[in-house]
C-alpha atoms as a PDB file:
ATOM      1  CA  UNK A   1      27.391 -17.663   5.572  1.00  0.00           C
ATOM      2  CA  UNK A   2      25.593 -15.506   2.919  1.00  0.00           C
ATOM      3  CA  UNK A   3      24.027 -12.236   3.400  1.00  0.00           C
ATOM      4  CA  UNK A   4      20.669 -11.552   2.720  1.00  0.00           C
ATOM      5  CA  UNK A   5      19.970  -8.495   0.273  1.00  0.00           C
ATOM      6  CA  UNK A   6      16.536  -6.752   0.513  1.00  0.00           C
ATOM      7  CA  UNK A   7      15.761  -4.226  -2.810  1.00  0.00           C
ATOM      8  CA  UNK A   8      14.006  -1.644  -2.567  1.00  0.00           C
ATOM      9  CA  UNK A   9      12.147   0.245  -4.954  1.00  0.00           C
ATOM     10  CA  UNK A  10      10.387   3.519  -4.559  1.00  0.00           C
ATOM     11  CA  UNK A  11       8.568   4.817  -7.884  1.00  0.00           C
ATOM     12  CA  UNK A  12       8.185   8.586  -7.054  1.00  0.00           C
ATOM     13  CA  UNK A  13       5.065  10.748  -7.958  1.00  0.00           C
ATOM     14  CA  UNK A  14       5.469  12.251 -11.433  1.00  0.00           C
ATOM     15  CA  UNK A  15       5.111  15.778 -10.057  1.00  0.00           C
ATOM     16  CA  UNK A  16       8.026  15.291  -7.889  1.00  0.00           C
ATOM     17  CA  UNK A  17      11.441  14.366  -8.836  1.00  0.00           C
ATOM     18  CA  UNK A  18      14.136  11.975  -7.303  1.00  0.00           C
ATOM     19  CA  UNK A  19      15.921  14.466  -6.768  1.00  0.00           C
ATOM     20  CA  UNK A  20      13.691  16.518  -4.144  1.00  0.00           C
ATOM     21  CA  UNK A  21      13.687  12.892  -2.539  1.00  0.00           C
ATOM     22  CA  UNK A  22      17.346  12.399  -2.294  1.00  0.00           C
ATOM     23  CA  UNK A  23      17.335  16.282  -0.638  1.00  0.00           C
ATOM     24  CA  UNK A  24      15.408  15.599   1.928  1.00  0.00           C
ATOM     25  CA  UNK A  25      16.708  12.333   2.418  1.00  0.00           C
ATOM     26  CA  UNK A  26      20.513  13.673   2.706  1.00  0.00           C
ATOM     27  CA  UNK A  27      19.223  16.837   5.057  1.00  0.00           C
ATOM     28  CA  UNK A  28      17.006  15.522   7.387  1.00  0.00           C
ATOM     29  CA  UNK A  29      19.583  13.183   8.806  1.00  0.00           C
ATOM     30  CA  UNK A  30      17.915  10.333   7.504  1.00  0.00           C
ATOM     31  CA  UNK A  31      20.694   8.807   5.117  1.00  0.00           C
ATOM     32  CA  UNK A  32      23.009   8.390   8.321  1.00  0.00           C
ATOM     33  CA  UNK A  33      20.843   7.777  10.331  1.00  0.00           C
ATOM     34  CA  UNK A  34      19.343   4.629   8.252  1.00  0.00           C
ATOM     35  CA  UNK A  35      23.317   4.136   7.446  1.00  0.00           C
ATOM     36  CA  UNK A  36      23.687   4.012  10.697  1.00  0.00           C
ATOM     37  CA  UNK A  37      20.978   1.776  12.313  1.00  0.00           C
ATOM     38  CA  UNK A  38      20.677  -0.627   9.156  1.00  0.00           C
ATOM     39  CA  UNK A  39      24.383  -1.014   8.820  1.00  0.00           C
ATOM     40  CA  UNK A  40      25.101  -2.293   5.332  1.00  0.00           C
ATOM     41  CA  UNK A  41      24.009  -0.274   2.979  1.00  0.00           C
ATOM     42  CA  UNK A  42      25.272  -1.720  -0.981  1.00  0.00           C
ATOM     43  CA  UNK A  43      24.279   0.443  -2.977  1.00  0.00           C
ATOM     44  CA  UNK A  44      21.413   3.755  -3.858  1.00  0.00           C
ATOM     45  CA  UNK A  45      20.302   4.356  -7.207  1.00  0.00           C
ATOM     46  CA  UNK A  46      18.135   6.454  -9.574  1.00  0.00           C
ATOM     47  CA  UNK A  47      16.739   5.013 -13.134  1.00  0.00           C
ATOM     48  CA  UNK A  48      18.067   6.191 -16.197  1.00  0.00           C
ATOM     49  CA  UNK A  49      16.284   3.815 -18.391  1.00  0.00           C
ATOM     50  CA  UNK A  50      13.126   2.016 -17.831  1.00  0.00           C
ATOM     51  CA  UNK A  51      10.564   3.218 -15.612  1.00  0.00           C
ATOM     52  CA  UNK A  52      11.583   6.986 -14.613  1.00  0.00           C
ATOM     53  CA  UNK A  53      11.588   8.681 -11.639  1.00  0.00           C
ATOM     54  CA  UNK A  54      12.428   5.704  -9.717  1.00  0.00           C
ATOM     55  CA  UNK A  55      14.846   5.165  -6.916  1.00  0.00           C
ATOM     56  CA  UNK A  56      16.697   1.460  -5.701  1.00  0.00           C
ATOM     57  CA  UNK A  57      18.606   0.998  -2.804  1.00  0.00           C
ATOM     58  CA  UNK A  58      19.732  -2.103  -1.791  1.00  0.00           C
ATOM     59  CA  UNK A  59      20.806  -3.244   2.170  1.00  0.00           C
ATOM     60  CA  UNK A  60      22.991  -6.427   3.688  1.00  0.00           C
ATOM     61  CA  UNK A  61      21.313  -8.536   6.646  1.00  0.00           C
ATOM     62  CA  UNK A  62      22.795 -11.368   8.118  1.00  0.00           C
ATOM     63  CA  UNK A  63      19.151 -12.610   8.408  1.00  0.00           C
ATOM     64  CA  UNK A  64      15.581 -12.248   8.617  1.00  0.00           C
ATOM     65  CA  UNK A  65      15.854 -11.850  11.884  1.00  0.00           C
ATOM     66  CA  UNK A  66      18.455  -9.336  11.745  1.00  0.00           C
ATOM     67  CA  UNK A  67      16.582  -7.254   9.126  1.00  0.00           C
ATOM     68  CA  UNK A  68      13.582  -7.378  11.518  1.00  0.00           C
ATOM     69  CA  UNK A  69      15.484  -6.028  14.301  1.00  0.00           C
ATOM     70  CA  UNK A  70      17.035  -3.129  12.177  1.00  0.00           C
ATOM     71  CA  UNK A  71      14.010  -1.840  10.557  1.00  0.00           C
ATOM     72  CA  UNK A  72      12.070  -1.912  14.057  1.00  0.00           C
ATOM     73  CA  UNK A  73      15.112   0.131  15.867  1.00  0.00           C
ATOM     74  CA  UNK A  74      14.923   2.419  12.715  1.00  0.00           C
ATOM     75  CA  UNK A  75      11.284   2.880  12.879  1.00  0.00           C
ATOM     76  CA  UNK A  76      11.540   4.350  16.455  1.00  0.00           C
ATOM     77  CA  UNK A  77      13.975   7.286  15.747  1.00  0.00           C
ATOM     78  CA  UNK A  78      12.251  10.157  15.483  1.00  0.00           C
ATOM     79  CA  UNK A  79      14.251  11.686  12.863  1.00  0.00           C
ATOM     80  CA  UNK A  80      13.001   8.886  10.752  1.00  0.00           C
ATOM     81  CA  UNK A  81       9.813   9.167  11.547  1.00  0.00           C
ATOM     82  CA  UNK A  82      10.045  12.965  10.547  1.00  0.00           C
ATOM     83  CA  UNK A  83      11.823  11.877   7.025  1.00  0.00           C
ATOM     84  CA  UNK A  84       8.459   9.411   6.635  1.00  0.00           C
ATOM     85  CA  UNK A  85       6.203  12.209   6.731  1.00  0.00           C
ATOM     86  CA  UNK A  86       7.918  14.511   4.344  1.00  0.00           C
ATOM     87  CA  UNK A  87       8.392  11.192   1.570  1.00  0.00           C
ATOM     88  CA  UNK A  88       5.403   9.347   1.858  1.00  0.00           C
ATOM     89  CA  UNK A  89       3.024  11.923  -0.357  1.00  0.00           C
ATOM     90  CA  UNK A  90       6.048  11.813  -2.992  1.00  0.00           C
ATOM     91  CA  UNK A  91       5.501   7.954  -3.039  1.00  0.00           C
ATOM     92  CA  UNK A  92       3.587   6.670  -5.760  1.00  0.00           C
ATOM     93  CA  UNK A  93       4.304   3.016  -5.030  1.00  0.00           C
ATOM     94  CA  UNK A  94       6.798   0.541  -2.933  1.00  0.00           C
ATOM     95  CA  UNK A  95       8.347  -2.838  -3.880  1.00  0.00           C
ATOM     96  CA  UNK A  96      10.400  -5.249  -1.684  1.00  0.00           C
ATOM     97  CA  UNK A  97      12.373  -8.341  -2.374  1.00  0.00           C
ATOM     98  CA  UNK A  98      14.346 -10.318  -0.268  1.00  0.00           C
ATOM     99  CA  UNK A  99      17.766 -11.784  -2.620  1.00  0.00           C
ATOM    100  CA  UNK A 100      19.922 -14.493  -1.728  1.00  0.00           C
ATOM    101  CA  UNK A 101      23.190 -14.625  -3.694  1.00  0.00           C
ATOM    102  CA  UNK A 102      24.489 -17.639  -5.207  1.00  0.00           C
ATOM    103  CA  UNK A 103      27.402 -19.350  -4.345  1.00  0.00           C
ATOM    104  CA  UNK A 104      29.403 -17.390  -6.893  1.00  0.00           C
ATOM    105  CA  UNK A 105      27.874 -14.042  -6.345  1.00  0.00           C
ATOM    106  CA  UNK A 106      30.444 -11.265  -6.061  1.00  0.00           C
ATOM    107  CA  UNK A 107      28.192  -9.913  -2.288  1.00  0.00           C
ATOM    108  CA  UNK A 108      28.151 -12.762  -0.251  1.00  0.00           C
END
């Protein structure tokens, strides 16, 4: 059975940089806690070419479902909720997708 993969993209603020992101994302607990509650995370990223001051991070779900159950859970913590108000002024936009690998993708 293949994972799902959901990317996410945060494009920060141009007065801020990923950096003061990833800070308060590492010190507020947040990272482990996501780490934690999500389960699978594949990989976190900055953008060295293309559009700057942009973050990825990709996550592993068995399913929908799964993903669904994981991001509510998350949602209640309030150390998460804490994180959300100290990131969501840096946030100058949001993307999602859902990916399904291929038969012969390396992440199944």
């Amino acid at each position: 059975m293949s994972m799902l993969i959901e990317e996410r993209c945060y494009q920060i603020k141009p007065v801020f940089a990923p950096a003061q992101f990833l800070d308060i994302y590492q010190s507020t607990g947040a990272m482990e806690l996501q780490k934690r509650v999500l389960g699978n995370m594949l990989g976190y990223f900055t953008t060295e070419i293309g559009p700057l001051n942009a973050l990825v991070h990709l996550w592993g779900y068995e399913s929908l479902d799964d993903r669904a159950r994981r991001r509510a859970l998350l949602r209640e913590e309030p150390v998460w909720q804490d994180y959300l108000r100290q990131i969501l002024p840096m946030l100058d936009s949001m993307t999602n997708r859902i990916l399904v690998p291929t038969s012969f993708s390396p992440i199944r």
